[in-house]
PDB file of N, CA and C in Angstrom:
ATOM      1  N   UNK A   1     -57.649 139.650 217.928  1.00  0.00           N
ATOM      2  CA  UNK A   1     -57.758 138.607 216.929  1.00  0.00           C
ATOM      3  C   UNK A   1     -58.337 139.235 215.671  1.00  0.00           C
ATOM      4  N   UNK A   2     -57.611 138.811 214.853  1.00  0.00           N
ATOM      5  CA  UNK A   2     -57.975 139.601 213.135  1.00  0.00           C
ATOM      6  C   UNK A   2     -58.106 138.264 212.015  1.00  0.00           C
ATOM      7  N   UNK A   3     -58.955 138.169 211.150  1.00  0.00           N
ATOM      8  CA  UNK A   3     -58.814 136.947 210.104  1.00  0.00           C
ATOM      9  C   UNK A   3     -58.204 137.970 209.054  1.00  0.00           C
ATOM     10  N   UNK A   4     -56.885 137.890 208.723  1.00  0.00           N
ATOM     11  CA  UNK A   4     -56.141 138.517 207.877  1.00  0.00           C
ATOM     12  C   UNK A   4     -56.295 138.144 206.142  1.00  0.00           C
ATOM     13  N   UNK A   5     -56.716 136.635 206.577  1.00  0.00           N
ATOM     14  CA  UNK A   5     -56.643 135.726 204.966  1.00  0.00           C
ATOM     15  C   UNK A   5     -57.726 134.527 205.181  1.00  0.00           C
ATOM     16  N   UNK A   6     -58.606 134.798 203.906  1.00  0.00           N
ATOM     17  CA  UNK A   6     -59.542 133.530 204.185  1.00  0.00           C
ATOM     18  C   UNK A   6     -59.783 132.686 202.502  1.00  0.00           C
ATOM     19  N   UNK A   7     -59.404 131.818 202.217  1.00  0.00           N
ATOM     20  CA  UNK A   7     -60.454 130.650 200.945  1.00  0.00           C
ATOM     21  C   UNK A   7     -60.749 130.275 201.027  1.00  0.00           C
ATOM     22  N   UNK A   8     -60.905 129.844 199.829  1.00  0.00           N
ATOM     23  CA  UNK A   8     -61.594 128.070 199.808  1.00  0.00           C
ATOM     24  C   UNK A   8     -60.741 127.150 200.685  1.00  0.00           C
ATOM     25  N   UNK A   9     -59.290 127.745 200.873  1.00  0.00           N
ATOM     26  CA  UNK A   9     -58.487 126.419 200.989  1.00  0.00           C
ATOM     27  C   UNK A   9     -57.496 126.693 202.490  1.00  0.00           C
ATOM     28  N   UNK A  10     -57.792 127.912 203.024  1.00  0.00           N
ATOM     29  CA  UNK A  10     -56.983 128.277 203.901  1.00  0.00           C
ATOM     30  C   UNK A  10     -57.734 130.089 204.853  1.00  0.00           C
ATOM     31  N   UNK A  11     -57.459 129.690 206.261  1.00  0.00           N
ATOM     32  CA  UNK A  11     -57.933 130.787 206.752  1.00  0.00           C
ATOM     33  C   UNK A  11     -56.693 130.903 207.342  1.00  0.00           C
ATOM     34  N   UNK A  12     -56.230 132.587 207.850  1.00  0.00           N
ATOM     35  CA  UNK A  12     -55.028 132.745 208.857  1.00  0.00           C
ATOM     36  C   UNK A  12     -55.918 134.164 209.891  1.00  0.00           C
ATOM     37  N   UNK A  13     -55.454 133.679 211.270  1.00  0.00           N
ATOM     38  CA  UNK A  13     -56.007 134.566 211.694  1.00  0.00           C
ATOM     39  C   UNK A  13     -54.971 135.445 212.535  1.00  0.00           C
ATOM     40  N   UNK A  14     -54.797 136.475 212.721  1.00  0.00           N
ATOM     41  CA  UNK A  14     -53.542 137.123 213.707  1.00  0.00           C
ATOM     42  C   UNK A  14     -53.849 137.512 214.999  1.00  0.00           C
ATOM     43  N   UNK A  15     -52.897 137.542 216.250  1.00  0.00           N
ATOM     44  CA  UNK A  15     -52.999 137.444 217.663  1.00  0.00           C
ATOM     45  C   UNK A  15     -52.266 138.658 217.660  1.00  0.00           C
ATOM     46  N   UNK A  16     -52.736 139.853 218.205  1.00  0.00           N
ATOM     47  CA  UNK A  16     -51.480 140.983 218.818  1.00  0.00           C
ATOM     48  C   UNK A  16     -51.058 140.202 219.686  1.00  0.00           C
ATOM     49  N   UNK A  17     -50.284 141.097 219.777  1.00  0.00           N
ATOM     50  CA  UNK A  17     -48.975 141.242 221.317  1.00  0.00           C
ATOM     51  C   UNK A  17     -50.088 141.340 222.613  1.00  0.00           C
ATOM     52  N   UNK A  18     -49.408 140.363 223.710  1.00  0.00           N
ATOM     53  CA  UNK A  18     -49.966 140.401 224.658  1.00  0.00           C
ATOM     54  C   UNK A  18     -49.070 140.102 225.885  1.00  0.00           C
ATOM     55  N   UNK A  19     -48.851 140.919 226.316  1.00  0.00           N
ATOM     56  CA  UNK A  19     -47.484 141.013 227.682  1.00  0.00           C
ATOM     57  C   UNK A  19     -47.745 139.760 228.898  1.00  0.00           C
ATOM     58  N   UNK A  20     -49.299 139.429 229.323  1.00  0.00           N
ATOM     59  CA  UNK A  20     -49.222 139.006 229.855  1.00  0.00           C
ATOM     60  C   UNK A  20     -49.670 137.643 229.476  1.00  0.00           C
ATOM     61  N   UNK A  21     -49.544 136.987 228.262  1.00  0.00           N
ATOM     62  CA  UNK A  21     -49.532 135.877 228.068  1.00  0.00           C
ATOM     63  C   UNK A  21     -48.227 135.536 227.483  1.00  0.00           C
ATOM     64  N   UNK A  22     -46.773 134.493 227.628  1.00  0.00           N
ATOM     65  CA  UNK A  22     -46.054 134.375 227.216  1.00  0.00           C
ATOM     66  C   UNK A  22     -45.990 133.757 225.797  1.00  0.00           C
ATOM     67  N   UNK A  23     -47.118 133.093 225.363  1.00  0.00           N
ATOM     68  CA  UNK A  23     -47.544 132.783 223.638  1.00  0.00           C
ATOM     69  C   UNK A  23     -47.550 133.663 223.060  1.00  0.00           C
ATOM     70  N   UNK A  24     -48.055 135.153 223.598  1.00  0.00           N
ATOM     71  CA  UNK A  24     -48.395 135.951 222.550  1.00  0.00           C
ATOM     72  C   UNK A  24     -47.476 137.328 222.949  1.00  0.00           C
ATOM     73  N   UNK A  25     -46.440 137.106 223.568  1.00  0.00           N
ATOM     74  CA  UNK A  25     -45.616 138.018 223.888  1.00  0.00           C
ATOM     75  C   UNK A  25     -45.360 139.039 222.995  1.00  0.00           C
ATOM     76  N   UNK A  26     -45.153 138.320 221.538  1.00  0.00           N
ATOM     77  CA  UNK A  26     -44.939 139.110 220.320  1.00  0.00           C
ATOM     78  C   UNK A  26     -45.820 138.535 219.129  1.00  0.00           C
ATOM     79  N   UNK A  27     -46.921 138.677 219.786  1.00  0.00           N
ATOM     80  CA  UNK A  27     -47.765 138.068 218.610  1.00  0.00           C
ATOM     81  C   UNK A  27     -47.929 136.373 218.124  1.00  0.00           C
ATOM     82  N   UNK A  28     -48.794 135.918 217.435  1.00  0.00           N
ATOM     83  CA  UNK A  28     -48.977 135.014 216.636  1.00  0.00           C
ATOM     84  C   UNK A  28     -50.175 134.760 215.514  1.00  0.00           C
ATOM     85  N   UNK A  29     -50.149 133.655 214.918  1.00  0.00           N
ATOM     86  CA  UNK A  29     -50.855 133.328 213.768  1.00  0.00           C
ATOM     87  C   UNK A  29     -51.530 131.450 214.028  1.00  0.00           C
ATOM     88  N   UNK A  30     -52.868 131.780 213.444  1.00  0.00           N
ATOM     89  CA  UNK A  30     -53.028 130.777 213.669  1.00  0.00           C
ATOM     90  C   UNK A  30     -53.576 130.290 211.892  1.00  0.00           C
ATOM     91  N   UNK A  31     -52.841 129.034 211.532  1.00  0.00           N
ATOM     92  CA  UNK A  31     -53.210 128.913 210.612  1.00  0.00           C
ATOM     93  C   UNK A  31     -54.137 127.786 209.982  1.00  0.00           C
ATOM     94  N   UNK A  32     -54.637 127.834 209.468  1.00  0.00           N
ATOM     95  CA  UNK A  32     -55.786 126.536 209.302  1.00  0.00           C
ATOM     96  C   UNK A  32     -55.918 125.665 207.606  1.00  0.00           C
ATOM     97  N   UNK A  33     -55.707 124.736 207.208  1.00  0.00           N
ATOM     98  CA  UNK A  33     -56.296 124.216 206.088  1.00  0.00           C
ATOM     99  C   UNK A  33     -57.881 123.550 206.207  1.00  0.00           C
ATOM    100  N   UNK A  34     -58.521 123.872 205.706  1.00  0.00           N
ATOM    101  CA  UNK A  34     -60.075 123.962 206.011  1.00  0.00           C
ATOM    102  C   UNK A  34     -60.321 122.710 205.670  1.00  0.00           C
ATOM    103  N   UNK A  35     -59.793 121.589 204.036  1.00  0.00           N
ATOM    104  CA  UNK A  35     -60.343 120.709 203.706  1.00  0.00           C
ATOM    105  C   UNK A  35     -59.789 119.658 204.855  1.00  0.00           C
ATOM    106  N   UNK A  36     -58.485 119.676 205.121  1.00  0.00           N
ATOM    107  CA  UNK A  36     -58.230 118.679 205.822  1.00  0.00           C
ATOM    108  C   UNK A  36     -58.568 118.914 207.623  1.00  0.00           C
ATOM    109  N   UNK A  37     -58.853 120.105 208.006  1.00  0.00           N
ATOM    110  CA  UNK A  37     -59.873 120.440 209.345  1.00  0.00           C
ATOM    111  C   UNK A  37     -58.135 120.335 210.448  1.00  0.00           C
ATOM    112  N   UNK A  38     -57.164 120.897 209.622  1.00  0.00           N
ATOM    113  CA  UNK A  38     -55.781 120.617 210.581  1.00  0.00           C
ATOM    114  C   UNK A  38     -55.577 122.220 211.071  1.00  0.00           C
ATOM    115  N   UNK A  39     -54.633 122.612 211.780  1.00  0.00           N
ATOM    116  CA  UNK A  39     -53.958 124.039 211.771  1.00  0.00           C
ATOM    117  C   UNK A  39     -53.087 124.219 213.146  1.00  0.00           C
ATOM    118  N   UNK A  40     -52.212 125.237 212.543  1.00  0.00           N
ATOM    119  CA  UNK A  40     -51.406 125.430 213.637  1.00  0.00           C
ATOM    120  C   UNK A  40     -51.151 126.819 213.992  1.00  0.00           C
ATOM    121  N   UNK A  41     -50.930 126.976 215.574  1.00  0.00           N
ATOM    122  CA  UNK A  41     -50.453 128.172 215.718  1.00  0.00           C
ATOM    123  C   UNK A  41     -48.973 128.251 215.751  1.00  0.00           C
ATOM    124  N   UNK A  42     -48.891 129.402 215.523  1.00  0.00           N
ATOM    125  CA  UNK A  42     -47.252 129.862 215.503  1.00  0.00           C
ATOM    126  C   UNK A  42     -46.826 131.313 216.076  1.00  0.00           C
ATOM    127  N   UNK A  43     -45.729 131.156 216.848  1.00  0.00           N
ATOM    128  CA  UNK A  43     -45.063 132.716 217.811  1.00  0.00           C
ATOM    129  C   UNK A  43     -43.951 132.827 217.798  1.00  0.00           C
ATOM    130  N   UNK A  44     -43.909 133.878 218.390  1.00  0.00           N
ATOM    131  CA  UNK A  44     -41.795 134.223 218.655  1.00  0.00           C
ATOM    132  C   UNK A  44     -41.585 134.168 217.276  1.00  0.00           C
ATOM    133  N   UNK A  45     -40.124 133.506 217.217  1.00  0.00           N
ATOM    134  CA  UNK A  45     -39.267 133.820 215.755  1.00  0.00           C
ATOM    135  C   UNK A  45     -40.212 133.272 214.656  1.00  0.00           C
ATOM    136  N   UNK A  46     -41.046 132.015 214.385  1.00  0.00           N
ATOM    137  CA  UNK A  46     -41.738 131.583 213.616  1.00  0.00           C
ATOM    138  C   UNK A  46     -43.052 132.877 213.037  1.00  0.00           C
ATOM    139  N   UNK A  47     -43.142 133.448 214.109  1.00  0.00           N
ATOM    140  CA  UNK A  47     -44.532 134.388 213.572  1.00  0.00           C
ATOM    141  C   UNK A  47     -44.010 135.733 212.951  1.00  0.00           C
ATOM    142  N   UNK A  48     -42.647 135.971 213.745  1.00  0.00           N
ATOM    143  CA  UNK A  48     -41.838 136.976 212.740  1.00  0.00           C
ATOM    144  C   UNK A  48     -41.619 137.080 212.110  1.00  0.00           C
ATOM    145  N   UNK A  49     -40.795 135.768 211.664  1.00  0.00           N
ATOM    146  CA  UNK A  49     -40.845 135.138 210.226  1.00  0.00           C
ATOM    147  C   UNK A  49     -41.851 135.693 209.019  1.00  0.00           C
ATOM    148  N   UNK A  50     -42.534 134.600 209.660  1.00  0.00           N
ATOM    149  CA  UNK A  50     -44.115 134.431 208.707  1.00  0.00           C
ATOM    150  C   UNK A  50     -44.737 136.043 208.287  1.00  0.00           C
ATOM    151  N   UNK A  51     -44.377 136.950 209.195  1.00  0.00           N
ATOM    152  CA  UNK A  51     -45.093 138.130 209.143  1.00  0.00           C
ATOM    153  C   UNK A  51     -44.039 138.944 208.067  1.00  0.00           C
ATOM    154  N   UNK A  52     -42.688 138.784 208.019  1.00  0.00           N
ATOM    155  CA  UNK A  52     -41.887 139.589 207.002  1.00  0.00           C
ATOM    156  C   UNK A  52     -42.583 138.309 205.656  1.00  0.00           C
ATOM    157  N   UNK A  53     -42.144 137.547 205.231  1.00  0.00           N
ATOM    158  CA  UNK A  53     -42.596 136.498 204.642  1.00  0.00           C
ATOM    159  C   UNK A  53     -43.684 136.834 203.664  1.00  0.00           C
ATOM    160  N   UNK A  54     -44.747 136.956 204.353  1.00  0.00           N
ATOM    161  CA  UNK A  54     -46.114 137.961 204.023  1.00  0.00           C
ATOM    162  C   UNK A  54     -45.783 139.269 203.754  1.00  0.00           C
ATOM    163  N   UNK A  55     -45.512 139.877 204.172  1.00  0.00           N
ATOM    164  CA  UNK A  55     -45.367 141.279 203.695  1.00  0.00           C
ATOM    165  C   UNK A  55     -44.491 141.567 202.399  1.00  0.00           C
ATOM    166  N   UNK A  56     -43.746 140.390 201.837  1.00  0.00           N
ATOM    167  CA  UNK A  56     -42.977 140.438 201.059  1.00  0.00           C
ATOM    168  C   UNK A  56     -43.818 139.777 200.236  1.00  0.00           C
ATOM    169  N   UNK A  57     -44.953 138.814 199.877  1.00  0.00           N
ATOM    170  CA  UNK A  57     -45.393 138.513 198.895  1.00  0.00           C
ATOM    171  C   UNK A  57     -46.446 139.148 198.542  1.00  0.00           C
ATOM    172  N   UNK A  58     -47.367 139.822 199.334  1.00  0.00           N
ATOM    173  CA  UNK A  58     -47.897 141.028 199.232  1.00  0.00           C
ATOM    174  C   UNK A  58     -47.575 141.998 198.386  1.00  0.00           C
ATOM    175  N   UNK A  59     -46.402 142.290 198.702  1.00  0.00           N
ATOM    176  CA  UNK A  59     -45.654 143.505 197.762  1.00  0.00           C
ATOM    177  C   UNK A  59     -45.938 142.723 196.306  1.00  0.00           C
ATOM    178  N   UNK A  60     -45.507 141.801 196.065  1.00  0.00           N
ATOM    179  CA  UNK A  60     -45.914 141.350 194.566  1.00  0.00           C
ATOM    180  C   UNK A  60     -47.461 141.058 193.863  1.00  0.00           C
ATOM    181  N   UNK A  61     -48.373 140.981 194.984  1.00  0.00           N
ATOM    182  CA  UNK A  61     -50.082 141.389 194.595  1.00  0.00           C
ATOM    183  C   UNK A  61     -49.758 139.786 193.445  1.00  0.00           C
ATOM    184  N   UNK A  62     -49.943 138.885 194.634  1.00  0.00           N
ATOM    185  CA  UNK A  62     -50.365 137.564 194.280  1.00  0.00           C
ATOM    186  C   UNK A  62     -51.613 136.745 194.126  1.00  0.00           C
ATOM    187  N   UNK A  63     -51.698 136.012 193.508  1.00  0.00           N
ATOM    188  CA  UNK A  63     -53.185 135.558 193.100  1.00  0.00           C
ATOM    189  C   UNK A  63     -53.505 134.735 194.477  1.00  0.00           C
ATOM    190  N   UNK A  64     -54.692 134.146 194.472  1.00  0.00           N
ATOM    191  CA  UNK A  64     -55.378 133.428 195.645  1.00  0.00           C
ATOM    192  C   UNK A  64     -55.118 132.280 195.987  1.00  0.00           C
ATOM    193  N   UNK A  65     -54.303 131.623 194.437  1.00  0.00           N
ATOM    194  CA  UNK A  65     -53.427 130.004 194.427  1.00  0.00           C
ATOM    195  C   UNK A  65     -52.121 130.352 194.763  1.00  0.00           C
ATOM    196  N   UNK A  66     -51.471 131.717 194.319  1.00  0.00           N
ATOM    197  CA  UNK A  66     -50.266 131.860 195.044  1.00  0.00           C
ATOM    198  C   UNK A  66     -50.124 131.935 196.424  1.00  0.00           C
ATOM    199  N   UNK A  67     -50.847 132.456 197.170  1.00  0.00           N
ATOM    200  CA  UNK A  67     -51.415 132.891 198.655  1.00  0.00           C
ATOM    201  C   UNK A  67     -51.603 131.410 199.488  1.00  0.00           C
ATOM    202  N   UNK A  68     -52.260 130.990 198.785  1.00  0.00           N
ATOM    203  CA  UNK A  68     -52.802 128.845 199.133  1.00  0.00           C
ATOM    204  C   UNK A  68     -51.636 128.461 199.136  1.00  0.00           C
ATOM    205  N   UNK A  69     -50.274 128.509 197.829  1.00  0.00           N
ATOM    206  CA  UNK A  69     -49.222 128.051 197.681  1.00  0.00           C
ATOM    207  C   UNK A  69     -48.580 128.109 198.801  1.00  0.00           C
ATOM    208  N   UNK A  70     -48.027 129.630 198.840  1.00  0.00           N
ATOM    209  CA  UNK A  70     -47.135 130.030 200.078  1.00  0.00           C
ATOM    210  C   UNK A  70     -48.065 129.531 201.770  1.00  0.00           C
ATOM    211  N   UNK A  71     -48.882 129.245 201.754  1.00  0.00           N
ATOM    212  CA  UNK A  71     -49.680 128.711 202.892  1.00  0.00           C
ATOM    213  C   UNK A  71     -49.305 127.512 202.886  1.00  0.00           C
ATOM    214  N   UNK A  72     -49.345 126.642 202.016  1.00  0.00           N
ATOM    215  CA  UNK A  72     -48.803 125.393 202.132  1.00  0.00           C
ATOM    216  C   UNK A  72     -47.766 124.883 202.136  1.00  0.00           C
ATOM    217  N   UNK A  73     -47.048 125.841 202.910  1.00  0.00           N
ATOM    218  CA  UNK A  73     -45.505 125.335 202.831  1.00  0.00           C
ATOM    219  C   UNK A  73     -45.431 125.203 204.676  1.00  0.00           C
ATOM    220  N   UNK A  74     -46.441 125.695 205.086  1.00  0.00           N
ATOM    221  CA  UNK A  74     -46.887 125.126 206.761  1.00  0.00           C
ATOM    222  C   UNK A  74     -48.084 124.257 206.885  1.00  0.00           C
ATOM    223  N   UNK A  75     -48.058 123.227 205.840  1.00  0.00           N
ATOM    224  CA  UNK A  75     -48.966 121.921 205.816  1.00  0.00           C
ATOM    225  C   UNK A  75     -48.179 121.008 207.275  1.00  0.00           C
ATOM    226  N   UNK A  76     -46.888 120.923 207.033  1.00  0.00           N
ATOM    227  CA  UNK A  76     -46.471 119.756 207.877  1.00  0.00           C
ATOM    228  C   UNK A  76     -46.224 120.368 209.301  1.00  0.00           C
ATOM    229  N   UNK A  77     -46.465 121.343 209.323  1.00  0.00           N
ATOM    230  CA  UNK A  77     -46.447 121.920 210.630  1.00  0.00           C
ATOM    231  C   UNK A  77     -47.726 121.816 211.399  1.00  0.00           C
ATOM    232  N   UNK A  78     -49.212 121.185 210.635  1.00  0.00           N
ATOM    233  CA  UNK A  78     -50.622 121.665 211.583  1.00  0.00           C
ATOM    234  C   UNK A  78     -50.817 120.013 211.405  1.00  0.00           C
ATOM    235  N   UNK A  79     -50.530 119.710 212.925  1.00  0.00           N
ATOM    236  CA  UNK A  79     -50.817 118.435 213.425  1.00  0.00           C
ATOM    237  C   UNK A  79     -51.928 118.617 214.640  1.00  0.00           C
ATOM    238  N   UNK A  80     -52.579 119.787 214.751  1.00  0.00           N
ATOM    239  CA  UNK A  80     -53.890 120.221 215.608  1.00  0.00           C
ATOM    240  C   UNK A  80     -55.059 120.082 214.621  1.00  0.00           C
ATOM    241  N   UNK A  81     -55.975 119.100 215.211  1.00  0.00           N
ATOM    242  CA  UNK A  81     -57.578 119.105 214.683  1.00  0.00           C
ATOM    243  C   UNK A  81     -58.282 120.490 214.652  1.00  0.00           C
ATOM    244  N   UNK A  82     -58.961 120.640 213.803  1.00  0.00           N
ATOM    245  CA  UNK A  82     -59.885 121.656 214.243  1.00  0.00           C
ATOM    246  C   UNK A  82     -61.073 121.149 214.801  1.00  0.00           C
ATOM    247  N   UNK A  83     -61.473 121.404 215.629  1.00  0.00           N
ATOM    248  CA  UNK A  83     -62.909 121.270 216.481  1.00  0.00           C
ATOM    249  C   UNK A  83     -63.672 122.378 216.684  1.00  0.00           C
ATOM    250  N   UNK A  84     -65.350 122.269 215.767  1.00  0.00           N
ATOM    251  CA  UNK A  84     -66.344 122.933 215.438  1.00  0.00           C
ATOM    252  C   UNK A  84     -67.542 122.479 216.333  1.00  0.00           C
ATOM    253  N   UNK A  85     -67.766 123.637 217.404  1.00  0.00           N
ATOM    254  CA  UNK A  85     -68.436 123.438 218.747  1.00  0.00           C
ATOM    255  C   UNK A  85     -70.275 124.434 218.542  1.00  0.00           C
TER     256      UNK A  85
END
């Protein structure tokens, strides 16, 4: 587990590969919007995705609202609470 990306407005954290769990066969991401306390994880083709995705806006050395931007285009995807124990 790695926190790859953190703001004001968004944390993402990354899952290696793990053979013997079938979630994390090839990895995943878990992503969080902090104000609204929602987030989701994501694997398989979705985290592949997400991982070229990233690496491609990276290459352009984007600001911290661009980063929030492209994060919020998996708003309607985090229908998981966060729960702070």
């Amino acid at each position: 587990m790695n926190v790859i990306y953190n703001s004001d407005q968004y944390s993402v954290v990354e899952f290696g590969a793990d053979a013997d769990q079938d979630a994390l066969r090839f990895g995943g991401y878990e992503i969080m919007d902090k104000p609204s306390k929602r987030e989701v994880f994501i694997a398989g083709a979705l985290a592949e995705s997400f991982r070229r995705e990233v690496k491609d806006l990276i290459a352009t050395e984007p600001s911290v609202e661009e980063i929030d931007d492209f994060l919020g285009n998996y708003d309607p995807f985090m229908s998981q609470a966060v729960v702070f124990h």
